[in-house]
N, C-alpha and C. Protein backbone atom coordinates (compact mmCIF):
# COMPACT_ATOMS: atom_id res chain seq x y z
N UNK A 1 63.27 129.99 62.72
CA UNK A 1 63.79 128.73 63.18
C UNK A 1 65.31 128.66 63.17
N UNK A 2 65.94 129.03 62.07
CA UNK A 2 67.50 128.84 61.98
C UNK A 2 67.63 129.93 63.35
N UNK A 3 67.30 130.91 63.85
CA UNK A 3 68.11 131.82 64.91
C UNK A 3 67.89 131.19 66.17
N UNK A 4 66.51 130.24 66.82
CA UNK A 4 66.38 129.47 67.15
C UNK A 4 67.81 128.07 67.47
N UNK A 5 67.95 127.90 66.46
CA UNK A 5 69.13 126.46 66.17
C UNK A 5 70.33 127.22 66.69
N UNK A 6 70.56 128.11 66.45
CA UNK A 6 71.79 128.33 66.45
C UNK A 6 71.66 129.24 67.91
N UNK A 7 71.06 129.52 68.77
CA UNK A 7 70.65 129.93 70.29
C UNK A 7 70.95 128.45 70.86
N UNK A 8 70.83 127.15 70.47
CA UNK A 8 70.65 126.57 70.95
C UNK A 8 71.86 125.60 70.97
N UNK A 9 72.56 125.66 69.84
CA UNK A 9 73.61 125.35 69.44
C UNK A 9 74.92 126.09 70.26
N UNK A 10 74.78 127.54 71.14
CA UNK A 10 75.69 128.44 71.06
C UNK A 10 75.27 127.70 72.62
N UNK A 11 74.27 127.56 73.21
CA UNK A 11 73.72 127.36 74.89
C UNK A 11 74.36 126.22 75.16
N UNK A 12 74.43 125.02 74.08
CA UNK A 12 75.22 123.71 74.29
C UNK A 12 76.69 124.30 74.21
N UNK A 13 77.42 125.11 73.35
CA UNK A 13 78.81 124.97 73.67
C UNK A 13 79.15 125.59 74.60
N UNK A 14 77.99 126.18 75.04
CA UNK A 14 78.83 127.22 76.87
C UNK A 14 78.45 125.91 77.70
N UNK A 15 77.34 125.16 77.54
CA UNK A 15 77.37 124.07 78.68
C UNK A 15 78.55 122.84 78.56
N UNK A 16 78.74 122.90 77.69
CA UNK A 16 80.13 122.21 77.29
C UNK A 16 81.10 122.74 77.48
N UNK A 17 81.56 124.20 77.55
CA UNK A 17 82.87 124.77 77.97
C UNK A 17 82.86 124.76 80.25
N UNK A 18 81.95 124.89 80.44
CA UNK A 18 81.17 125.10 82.03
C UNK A 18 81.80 123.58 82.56
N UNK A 19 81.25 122.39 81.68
CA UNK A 19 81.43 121.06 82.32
C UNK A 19 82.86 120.96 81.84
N UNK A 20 83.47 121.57 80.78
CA UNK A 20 85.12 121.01 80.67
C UNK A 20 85.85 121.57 81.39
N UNK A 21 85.35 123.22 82.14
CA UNK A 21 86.18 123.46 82.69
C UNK A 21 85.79 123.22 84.28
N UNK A 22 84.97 123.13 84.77
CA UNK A 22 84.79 122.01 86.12
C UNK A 22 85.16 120.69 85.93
N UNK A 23 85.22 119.89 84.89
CA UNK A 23 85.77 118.92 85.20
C UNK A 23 87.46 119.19 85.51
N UNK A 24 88.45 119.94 84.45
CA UNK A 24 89.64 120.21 84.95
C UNK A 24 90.15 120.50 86.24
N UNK A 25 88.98 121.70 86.63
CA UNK A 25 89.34 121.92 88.21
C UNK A 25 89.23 120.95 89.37
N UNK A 26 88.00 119.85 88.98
CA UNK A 26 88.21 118.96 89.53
C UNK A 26 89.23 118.23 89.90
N UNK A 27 90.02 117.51 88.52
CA UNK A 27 90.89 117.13 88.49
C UNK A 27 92.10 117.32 89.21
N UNK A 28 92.17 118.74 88.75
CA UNK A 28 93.32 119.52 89.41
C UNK A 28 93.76 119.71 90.99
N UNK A 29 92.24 119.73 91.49
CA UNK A 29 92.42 119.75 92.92
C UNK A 29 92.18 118.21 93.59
N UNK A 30 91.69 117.15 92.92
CA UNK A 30 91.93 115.81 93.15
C UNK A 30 93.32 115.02 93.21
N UNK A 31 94.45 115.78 92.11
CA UNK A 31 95.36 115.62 92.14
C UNK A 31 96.29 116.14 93.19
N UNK A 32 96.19 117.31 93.41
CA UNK A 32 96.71 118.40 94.90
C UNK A 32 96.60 117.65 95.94
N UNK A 33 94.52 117.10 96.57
CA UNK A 33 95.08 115.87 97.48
C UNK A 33 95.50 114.51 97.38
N UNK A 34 95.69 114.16 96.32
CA UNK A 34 96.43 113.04 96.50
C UNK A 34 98.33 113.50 96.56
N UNK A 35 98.87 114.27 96.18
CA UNK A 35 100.18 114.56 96.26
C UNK A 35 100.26 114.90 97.70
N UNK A 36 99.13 116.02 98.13
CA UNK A 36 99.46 116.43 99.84
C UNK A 36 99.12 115.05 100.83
N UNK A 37 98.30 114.25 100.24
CA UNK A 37 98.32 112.39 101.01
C UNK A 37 99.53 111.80 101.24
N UNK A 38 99.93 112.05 99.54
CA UNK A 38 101.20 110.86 99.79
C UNK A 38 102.54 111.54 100.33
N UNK A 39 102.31 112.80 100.45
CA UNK A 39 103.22 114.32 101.29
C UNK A 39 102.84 113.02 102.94
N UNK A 40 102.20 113.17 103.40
CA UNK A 40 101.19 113.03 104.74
C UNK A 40 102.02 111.60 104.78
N UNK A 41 101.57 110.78 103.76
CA UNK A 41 101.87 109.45 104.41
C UNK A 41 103.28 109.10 104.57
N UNK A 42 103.48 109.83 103.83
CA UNK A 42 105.48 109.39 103.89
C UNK A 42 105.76 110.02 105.91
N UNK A 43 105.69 111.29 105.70
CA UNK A 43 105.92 112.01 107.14
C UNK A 43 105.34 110.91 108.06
N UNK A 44 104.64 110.36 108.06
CA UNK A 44 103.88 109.38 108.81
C UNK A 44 104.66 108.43 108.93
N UNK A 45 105.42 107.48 107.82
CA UNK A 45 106.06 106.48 107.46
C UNK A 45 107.10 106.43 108.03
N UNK A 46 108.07 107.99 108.04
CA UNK A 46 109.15 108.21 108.43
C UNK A 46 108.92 108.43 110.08
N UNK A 47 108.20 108.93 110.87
CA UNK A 47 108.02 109.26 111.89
C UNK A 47 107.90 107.53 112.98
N UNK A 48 107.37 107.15 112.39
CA UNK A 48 107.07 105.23 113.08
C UNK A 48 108.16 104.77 112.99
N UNK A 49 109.01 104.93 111.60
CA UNK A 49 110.54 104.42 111.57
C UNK A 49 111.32 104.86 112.54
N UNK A 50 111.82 106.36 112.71
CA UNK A 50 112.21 106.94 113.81
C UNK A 50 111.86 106.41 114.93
N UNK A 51 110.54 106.13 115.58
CA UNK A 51 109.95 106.10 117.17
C UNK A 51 110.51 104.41 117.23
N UNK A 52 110.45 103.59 116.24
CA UNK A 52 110.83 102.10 116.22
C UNK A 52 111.96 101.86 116.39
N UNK A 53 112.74 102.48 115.77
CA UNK A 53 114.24 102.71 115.93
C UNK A 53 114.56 102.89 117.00
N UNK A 54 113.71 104.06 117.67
CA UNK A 54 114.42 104.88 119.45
C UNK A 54 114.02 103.74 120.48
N UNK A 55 112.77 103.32 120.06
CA UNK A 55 111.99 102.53 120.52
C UNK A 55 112.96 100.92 121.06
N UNK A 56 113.16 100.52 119.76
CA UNK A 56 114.53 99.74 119.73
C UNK A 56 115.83 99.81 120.62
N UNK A 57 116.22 101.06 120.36
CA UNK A 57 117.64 101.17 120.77
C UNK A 57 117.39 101.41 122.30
N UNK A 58 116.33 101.76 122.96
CA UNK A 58 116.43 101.68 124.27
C UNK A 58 116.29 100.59 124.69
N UNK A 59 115.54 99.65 124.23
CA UNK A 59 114.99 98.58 124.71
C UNK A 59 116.80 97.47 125.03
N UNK A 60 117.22 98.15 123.25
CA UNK A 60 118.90 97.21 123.92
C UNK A 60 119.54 97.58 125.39
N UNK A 61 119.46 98.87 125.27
CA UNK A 61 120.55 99.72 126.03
C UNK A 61 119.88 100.00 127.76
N UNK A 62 118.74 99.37 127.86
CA UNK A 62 118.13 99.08 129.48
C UNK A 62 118.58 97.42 129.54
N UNK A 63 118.20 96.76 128.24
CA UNK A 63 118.74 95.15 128.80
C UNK A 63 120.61 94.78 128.67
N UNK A 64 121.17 95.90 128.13
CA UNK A 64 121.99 95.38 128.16
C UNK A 64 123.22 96.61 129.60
N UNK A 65 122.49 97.17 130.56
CA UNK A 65 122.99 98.18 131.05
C UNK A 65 123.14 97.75 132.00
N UNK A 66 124.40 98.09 133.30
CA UNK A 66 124.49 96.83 134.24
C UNK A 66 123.55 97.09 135.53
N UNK A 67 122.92 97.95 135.48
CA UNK A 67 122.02 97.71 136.58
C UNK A 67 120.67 97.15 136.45
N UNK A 68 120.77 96.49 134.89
CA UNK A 68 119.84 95.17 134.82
C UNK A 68 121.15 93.87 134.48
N UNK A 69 121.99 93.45 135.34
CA UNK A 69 122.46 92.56 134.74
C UNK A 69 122.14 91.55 135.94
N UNK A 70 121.24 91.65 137.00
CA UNK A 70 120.74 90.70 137.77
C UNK A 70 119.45 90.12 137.60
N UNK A 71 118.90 90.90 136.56
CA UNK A 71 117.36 90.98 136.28
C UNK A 71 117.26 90.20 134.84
N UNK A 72 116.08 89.71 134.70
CA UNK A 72 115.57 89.33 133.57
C UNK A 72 114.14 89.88 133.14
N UNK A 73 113.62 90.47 132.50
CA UNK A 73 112.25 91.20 132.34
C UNK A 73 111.10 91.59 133.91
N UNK A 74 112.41 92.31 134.49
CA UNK A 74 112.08 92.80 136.03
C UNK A 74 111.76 91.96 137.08
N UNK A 75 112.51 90.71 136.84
CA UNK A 75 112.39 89.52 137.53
C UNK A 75 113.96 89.15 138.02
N UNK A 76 114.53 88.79 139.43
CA UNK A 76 115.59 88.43 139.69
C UNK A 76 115.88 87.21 138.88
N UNK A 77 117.24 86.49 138.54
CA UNK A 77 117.63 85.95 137.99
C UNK A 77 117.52 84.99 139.18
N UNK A 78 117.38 83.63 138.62
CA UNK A 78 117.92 82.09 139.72
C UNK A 78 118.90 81.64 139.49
């Protein structure tokens, strides 16, 4: 019986070393995508800023350019 206990005792700490070390790897690579996300979302963040910006600055630089200075949103002026 004691060689028994202690087979059984030795089977629980490998199933306990198995689940601690899958849980770490888990972790580890849960953490990887969330850093390569918030990698992702910024590039994302910054890229809309940019296109809003260009987006912007043309929008001045057609209404304020003089071959719209007869026009109003592609409509002659009265």
């Amino acid at each position: 019986m004691p060689n028994q206990k202690n087979t059984n005792q030795q089977g629980n700490q490998i199933t306990k070393g198995v689940k601690n070390t899958a849980g770490a790897a888990f972790h580890a690579v849960h953490k990887a995508l969330e850093k390569t996300e918030f990698a992702a979302m910024n590039t994302v963040d910054k890229t809309a800023k940019m296109v809003n910006g260009s987006t912007n600055k043309a929008k001045k630089n057609t209404v304020n350019s003089p071959s719209n200075s007869n026009t109003i949103n592609g409509s002659q002026k009265q």
